[in-house]
N, C-alpha and C. Protein backbone atom coordinates (compact mmCIF):
# COMPACT_ATOMS: atom_id res chain seq x y z
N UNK A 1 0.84 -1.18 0.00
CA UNK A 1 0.00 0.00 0.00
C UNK A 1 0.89 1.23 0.00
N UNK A 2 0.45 2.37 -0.90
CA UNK A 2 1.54 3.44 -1.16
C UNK A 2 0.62 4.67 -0.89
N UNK A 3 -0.75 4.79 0.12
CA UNK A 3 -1.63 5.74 -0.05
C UNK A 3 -1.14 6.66 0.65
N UNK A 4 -1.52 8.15 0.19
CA UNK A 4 -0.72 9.19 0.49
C UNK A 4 -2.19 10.37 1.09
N UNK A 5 -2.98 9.62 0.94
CA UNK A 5 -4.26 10.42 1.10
C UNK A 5 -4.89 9.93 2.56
N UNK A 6 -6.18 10.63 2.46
CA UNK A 6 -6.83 9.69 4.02
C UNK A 6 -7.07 8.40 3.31
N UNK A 7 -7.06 7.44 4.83
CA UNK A 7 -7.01 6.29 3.99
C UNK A 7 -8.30 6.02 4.30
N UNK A 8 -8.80 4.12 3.54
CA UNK A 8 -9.83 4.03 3.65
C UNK A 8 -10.57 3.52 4.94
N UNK A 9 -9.75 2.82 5.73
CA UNK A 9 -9.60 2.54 6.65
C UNK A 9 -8.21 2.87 8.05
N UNK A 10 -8.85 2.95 8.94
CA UNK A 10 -7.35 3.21 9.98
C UNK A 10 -7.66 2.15 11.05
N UNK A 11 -6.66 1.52 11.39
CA UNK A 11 -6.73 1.14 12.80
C UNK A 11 -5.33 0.83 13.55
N UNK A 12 -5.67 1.20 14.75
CA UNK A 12 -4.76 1.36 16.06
C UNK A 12 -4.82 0.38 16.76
N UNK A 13 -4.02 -0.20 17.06
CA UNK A 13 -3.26 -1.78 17.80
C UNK A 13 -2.69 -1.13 19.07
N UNK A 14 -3.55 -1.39 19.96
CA UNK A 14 -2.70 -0.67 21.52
C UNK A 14 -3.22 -2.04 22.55
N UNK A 15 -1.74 -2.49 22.82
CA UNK A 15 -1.43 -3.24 23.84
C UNK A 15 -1.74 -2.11 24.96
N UNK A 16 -2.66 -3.56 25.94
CA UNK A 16 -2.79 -2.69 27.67
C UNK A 16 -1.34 -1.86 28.22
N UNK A 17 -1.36 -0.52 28.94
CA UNK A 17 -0.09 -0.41 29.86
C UNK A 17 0.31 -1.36 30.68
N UNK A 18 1.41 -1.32 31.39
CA UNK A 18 1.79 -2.12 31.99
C UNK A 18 1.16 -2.36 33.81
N UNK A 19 0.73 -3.49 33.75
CA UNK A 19 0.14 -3.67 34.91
C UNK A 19 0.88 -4.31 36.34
N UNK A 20 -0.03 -4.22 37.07
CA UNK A 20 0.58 -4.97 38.34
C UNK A 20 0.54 -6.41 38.44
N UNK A 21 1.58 -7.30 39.05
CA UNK A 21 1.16 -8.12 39.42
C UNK A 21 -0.29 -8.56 40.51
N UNK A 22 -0.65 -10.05 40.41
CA UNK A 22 -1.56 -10.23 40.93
C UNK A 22 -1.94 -10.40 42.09
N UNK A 23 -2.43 -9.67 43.07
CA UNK A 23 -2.63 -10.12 44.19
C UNK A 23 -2.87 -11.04 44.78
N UNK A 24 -2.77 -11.58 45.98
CA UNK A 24 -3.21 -12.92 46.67
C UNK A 24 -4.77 -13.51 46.08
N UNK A 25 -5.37 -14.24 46.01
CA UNK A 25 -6.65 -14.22 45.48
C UNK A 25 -7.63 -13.93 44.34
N UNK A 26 -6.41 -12.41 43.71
CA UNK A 26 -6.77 -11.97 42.91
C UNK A 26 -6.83 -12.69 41.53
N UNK A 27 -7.69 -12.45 40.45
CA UNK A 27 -7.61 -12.98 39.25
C UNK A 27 -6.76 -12.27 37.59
N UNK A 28 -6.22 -12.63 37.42
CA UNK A 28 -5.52 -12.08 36.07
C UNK A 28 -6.59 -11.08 35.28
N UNK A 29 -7.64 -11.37 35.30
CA UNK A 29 -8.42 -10.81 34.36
C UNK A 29 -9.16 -9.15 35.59
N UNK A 30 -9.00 -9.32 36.89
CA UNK A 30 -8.62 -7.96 37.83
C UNK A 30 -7.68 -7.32 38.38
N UNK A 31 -6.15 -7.77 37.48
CA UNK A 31 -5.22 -7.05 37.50
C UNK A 31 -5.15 -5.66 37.09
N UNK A 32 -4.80 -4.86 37.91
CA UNK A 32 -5.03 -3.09 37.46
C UNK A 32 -3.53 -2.51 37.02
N UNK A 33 -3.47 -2.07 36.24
CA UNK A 33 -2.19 -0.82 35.89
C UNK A 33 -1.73 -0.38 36.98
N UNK A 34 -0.32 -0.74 37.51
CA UNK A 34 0.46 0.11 38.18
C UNK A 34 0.93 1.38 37.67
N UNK A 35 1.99 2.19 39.01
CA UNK A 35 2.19 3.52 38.62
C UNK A 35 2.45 3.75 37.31
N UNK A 36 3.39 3.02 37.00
CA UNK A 36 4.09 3.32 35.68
C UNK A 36 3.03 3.17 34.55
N UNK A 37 2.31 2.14 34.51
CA UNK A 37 1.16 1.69 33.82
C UNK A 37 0.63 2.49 33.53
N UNK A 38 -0.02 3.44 34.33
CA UNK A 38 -1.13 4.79 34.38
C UNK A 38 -0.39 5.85 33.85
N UNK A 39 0.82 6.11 33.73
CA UNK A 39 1.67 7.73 33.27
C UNK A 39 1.52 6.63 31.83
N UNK A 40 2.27 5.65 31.77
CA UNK A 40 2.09 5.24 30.17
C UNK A 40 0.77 5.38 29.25
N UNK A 41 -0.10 4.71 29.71
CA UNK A 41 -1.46 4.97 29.17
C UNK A 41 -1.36 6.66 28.63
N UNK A 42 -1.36 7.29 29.73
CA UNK A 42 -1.05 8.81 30.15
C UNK A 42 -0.44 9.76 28.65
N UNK A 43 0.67 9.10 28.69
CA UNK A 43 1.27 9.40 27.58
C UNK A 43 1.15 9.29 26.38
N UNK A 44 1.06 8.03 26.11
CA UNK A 44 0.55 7.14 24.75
C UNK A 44 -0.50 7.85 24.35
N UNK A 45 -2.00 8.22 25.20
CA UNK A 45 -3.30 8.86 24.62
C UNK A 45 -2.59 10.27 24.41
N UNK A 46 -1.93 10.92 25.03
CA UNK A 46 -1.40 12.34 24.96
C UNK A 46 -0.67 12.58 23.04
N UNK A 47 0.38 11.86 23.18
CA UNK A 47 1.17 11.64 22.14
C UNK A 47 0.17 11.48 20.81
N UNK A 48 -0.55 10.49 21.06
CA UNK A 48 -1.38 9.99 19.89
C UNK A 48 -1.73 11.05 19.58
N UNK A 49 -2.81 11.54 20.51
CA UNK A 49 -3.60 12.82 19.96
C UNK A 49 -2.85 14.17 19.54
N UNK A 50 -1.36 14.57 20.28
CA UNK A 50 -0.77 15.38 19.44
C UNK A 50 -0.24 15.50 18.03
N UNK A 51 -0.72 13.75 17.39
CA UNK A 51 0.10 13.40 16.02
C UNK A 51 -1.03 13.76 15.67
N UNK A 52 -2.33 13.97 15.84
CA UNK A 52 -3.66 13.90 14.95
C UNK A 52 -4.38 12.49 14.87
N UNK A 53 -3.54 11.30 15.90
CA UNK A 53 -4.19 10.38 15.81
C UNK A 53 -5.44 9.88 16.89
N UNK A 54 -6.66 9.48 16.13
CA UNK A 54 -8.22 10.16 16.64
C UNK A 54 -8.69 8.75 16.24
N UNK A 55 -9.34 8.17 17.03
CA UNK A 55 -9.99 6.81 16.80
C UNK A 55 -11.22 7.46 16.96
N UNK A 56 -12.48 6.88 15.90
CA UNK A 56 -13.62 7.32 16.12
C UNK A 56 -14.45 6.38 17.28
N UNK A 57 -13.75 5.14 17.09
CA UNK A 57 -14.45 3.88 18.34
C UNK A 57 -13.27 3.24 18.70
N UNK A 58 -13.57 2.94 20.16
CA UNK A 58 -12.31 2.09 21.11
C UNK A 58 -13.27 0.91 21.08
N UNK A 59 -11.97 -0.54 20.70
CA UNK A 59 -13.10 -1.55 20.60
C UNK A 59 -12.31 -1.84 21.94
N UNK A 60 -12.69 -2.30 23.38
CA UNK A 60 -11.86 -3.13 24.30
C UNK A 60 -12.00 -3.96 25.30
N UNK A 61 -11.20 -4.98 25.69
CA UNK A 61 -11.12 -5.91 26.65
C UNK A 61 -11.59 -5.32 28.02
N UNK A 62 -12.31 -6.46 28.51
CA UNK A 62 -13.22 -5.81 29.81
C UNK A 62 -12.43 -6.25 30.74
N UNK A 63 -11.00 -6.70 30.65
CA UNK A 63 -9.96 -6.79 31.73
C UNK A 63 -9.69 -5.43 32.42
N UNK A 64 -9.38 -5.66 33.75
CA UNK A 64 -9.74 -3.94 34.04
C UNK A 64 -8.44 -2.97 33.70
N UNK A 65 -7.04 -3.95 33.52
CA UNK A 65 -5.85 -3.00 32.45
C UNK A 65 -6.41 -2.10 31.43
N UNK A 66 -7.01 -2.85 30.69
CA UNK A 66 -7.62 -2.73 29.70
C UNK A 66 -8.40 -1.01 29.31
N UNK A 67 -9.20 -1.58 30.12
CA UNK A 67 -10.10 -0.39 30.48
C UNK A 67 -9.36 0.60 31.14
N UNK A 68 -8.62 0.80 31.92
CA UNK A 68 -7.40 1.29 32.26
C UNK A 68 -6.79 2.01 31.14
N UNK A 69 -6.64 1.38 30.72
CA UNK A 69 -5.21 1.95 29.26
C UNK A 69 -6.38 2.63 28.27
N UNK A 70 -7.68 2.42 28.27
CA UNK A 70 -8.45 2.96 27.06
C UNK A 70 -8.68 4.56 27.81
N UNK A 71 -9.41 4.25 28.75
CA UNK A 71 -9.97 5.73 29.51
C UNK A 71 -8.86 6.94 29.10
N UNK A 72 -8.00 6.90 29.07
CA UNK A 72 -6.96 8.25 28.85
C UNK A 72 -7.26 8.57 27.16
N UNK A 73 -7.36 8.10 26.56
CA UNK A 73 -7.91 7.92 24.94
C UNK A 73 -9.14 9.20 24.64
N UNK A 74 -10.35 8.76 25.84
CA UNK A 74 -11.63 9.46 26.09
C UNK A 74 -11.37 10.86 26.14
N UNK A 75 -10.12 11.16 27.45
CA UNK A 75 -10.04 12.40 27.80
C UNK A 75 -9.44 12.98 27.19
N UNK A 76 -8.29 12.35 26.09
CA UNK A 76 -8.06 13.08 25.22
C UNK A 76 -8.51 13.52 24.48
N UNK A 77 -8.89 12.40 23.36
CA UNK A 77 -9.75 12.73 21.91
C UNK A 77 -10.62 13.40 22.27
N UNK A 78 -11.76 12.59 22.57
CA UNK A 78 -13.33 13.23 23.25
C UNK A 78 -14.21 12.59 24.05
N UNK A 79 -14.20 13.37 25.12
CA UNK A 79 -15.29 12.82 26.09
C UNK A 79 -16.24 11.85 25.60
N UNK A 80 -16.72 12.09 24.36
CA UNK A 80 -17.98 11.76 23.90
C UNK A 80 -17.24 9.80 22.96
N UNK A 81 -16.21 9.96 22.84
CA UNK A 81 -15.36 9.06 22.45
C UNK A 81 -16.65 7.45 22.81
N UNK A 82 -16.85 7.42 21.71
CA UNK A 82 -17.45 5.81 22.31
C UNK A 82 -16.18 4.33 22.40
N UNK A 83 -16.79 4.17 23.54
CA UNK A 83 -15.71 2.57 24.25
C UNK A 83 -16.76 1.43 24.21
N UNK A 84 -16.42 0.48 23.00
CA UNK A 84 -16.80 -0.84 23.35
C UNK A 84 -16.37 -1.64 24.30
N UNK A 85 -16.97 -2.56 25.56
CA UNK A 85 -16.11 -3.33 25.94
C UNK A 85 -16.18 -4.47 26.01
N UNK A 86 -15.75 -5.55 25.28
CA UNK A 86 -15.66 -7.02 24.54
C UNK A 86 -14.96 -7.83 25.44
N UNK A 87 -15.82 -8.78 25.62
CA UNK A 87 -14.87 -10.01 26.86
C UNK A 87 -13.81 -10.87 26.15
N UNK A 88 -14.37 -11.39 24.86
CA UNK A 88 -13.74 -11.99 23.91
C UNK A 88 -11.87 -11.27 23.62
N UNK A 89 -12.19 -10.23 23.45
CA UNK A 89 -10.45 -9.65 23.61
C UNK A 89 -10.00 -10.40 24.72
N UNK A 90 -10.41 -10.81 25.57
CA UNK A 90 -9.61 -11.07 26.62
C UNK A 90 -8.55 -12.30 26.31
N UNK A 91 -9.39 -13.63 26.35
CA UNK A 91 -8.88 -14.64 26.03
C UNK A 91 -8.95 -15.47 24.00
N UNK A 92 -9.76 -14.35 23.25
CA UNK A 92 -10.03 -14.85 22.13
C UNK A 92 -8.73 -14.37 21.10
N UNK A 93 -7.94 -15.59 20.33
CA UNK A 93 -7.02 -15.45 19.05
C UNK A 93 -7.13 -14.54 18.45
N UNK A 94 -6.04 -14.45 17.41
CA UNK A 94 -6.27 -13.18 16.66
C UNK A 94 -7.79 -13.16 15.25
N UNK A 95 -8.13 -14.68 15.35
CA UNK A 95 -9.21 -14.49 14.53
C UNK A 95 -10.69 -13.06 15.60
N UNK A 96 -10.93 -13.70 16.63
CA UNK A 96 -11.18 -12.95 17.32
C UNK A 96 -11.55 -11.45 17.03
N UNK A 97 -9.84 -10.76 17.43
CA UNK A 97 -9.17 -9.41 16.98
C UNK A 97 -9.57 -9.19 15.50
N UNK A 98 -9.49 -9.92 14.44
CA UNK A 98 -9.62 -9.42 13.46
C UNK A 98 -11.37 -9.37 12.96
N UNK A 99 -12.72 -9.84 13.76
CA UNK A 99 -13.62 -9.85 13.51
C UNK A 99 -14.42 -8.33 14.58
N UNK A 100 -13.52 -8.42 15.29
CA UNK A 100 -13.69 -7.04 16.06
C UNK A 100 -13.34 -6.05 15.24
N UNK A 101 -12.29 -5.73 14.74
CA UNK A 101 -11.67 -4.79 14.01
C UNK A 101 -11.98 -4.33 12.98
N UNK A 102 -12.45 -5.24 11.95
CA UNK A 102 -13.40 -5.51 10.74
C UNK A 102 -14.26 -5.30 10.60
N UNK A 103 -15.25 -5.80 11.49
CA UNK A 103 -16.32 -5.73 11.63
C UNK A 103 -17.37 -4.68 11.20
N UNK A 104 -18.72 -4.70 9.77
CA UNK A 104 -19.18 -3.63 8.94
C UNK A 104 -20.00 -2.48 10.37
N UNK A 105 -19.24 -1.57 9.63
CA UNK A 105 -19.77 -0.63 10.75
C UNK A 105 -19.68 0.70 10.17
N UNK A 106 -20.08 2.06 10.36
CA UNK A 106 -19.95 2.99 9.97
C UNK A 106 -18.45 4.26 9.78
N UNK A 107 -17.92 3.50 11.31
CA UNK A 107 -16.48 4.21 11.99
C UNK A 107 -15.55 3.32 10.76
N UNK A 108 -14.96 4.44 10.00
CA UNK A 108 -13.07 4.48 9.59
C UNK A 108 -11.88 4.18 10.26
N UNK A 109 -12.44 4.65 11.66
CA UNK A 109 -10.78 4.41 12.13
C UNK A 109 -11.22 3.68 13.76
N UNK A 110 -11.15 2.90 13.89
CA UNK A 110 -11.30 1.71 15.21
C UNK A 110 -9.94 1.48 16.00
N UNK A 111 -10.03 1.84 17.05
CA UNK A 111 -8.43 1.21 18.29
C UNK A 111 -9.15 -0.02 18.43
N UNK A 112 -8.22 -1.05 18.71
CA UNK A 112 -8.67 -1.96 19.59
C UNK A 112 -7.72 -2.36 21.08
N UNK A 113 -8.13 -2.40 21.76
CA UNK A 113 -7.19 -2.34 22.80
C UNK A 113 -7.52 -3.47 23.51
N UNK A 114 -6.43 -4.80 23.24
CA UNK A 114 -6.02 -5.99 23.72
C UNK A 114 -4.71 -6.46 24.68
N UNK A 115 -4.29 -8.04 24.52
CA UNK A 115 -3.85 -8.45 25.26
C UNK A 115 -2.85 -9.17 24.54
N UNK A 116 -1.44 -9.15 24.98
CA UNK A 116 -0.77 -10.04 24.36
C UNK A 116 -0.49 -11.70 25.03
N UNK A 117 -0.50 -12.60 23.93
CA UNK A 117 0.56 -12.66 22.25
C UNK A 117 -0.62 -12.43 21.36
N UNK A 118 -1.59 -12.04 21.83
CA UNK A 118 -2.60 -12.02 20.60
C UNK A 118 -2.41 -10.40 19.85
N UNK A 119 -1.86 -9.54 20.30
CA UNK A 119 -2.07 -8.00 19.84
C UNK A 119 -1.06 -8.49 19.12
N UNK A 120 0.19 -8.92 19.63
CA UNK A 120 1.30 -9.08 18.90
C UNK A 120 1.05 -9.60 17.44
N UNK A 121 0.55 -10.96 17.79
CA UNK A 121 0.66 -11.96 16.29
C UNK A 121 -0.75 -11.04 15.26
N UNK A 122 -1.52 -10.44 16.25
CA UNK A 122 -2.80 -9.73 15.21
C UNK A 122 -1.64 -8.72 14.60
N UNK A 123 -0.55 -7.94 14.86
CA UNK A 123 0.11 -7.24 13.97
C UNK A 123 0.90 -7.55 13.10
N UNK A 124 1.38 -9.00 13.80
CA UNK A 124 2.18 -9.69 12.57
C UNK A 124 1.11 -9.92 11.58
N UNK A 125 0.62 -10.56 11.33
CA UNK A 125 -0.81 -10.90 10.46
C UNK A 125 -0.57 -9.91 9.43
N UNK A 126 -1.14 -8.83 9.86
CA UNK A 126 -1.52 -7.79 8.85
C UNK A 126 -0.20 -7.05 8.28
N UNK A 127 0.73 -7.01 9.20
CA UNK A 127 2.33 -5.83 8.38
C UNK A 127 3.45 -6.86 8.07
N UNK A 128 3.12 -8.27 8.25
CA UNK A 128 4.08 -9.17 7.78
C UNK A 128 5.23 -8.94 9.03
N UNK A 129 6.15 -10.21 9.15
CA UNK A 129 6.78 -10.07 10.00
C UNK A 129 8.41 -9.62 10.07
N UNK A 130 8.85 -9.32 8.76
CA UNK A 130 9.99 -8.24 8.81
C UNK A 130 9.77 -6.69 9.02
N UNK A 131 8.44 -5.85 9.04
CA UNK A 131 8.20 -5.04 9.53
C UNK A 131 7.72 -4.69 10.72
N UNK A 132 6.76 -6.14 11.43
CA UNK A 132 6.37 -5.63 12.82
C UNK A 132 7.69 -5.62 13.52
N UNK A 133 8.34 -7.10 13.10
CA UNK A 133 10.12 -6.67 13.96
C UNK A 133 10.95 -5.67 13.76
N UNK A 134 10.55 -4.89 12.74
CA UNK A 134 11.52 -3.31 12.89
C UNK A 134 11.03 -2.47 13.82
N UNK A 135 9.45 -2.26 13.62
CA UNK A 135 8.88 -1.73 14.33
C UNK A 135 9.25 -1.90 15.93
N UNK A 136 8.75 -3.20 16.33
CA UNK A 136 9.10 -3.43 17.73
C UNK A 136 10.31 -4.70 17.99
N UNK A 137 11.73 -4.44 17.75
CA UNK A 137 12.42 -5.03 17.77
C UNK A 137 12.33 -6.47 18.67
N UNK A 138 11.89 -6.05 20.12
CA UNK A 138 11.89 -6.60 21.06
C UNK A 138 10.78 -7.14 21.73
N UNK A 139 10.03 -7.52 20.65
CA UNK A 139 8.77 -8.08 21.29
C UNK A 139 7.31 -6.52 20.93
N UNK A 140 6.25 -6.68 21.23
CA UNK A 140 5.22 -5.24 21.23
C UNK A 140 5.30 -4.77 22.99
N UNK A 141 5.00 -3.95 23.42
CA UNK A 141 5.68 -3.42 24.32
C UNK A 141 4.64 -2.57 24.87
N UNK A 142 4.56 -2.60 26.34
CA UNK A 142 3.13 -2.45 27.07
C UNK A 142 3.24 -0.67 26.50
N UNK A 143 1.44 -0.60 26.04
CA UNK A 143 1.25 0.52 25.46
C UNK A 143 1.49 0.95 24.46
N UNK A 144 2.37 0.04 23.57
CA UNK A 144 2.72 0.28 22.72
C UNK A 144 1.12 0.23 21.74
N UNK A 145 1.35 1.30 20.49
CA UNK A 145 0.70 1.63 19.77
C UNK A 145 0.68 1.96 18.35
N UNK A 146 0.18 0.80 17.25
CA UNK A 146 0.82 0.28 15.87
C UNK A 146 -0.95 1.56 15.58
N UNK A 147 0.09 2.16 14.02
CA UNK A 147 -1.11 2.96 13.25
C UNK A 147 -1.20 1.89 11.62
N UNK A 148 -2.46 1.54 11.39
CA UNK A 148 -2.35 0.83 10.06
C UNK A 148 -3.32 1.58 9.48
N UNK A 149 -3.43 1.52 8.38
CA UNK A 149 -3.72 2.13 7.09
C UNK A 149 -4.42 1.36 6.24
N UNK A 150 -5.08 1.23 6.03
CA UNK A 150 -5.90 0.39 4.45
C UNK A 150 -6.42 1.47 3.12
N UNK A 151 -6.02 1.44 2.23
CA UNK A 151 -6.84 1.47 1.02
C UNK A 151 -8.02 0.86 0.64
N UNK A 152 -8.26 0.19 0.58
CA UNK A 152 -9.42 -0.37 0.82
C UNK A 152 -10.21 -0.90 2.63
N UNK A 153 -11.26 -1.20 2.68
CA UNK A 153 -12.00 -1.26 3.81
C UNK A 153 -11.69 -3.20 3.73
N UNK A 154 -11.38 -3.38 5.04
CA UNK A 154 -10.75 -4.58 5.39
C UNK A 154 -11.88 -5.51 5.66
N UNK A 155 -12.00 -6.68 5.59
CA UNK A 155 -13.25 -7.35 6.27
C UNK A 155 -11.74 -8.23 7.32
N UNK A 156 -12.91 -9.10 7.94
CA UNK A 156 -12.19 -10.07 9.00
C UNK A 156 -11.79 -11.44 8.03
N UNK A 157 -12.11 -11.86 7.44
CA UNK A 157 -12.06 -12.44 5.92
C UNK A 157 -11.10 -12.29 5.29
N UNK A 158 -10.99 -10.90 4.70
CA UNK A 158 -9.94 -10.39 3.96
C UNK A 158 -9.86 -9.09 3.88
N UNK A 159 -8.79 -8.91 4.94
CA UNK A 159 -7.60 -7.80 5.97
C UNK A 159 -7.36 -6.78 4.54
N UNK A 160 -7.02 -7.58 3.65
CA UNK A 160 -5.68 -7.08 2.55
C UNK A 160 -4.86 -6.45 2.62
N UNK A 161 -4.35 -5.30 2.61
CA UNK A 161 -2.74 -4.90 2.94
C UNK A 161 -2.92 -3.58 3.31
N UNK A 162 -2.17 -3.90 4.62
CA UNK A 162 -1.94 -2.47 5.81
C UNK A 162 -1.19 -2.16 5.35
N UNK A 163 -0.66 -0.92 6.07
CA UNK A 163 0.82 -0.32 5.73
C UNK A 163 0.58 0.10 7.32
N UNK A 164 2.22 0.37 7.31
CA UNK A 164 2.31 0.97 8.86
C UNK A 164 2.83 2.44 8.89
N UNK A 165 1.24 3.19 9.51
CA UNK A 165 1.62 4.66 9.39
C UNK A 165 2.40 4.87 10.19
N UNK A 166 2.65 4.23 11.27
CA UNK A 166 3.41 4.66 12.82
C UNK A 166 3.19 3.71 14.05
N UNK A 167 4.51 4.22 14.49
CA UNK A 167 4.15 2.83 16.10
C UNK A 167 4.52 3.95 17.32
N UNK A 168 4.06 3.71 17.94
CA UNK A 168 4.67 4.66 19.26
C UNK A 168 5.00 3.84 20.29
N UNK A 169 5.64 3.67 21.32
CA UNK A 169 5.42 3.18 22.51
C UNK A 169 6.19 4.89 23.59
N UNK A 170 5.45 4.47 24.77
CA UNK A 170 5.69 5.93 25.71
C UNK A 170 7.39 6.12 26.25
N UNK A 171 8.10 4.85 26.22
CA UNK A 171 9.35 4.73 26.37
C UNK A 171 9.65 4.10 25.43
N UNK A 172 11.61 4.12 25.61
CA UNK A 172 12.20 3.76 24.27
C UNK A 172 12.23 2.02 24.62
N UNK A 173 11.71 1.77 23.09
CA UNK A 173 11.40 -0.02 23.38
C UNK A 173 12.99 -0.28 23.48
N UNK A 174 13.04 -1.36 24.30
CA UNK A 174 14.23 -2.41 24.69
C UNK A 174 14.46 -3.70 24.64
């Protein structure tokens, strides 16, 4: 893809910030964002929105990271920002991710905000895997945040070819 215009589609790949371990009792799926977790989120929605990057819908995992890492998104872009929140992100493959993402709907540009190895391999999928590894040398990286691009409107079926407008993560990946 070589589009130089708006594209026809956008979507944003944002791994949860980084969370806490689990408490005594506690369950993986009510693990919350530690300090660092919360300035990342923090940042990542900050940054995004200073590039011009604007999701019209947050699709996301009802893990409470999750929800965590989306909320800063809201206060940036817009209050009015609609947040899906999908249980299936939690534990569902990247087929999953890609029927969320796809999915016929009116919104151009969709975040989805998941869980890895599934955010991961959902980016390999679509940018092939000598570019997601430039991108994120070292694995995708909490908060980290992939911009894709379509020329054409993607189904879950058939993705066809992203390009990668941009990746951010809030620190330098390692």
């Amino acid at each position: 893809m070589t589009s130089l215009g708006t594209p026809a589609f956008r979507l944003y790949i944002l791994r949860h910030a980084r969370a806490a371990w689990a408490q005594p009792g506690q369950s993986d799926f009510e693990r919350a964002l530690d300090d660092e977790g919360f300035a990342e989120a923090e940042i990542i929605a900050e940054e995004a929105a200073d590039q011009g990057y604007r999701p019209s819908l947050i699709i996301s995992s009802t893990a409470l990271r999750c929800r965590q890492t989306a909320a800063p998104f809201r206060r940036t872009v817009n209050e009015n920002l609609p947040i899906e929140y999908v249980d299936s992100l939690y534990s569902g493959g990247i087929e999953t991710y890609a029927e969320l993402a796809f999915a016929a709907r009116a919104e151009t540009s969709v975040m989805i905000v998941g869980h890895n190895p599934m955010i991961e391999e959902f980016f390999h999928s679509l940018v092939g895997r000598e570019i997601a590894e430039t991108a994120a040398p070292f694995g995708y990286p909490t908060a980290g945040l992939a911009i894709l691009d379509f020329d054409n409107r993607p189904t879950h079926k058939d993705p066809g070819s992203a390009c990668l407008a941009g990746f951010m993560a809030p620190r330098p990946v390692r």
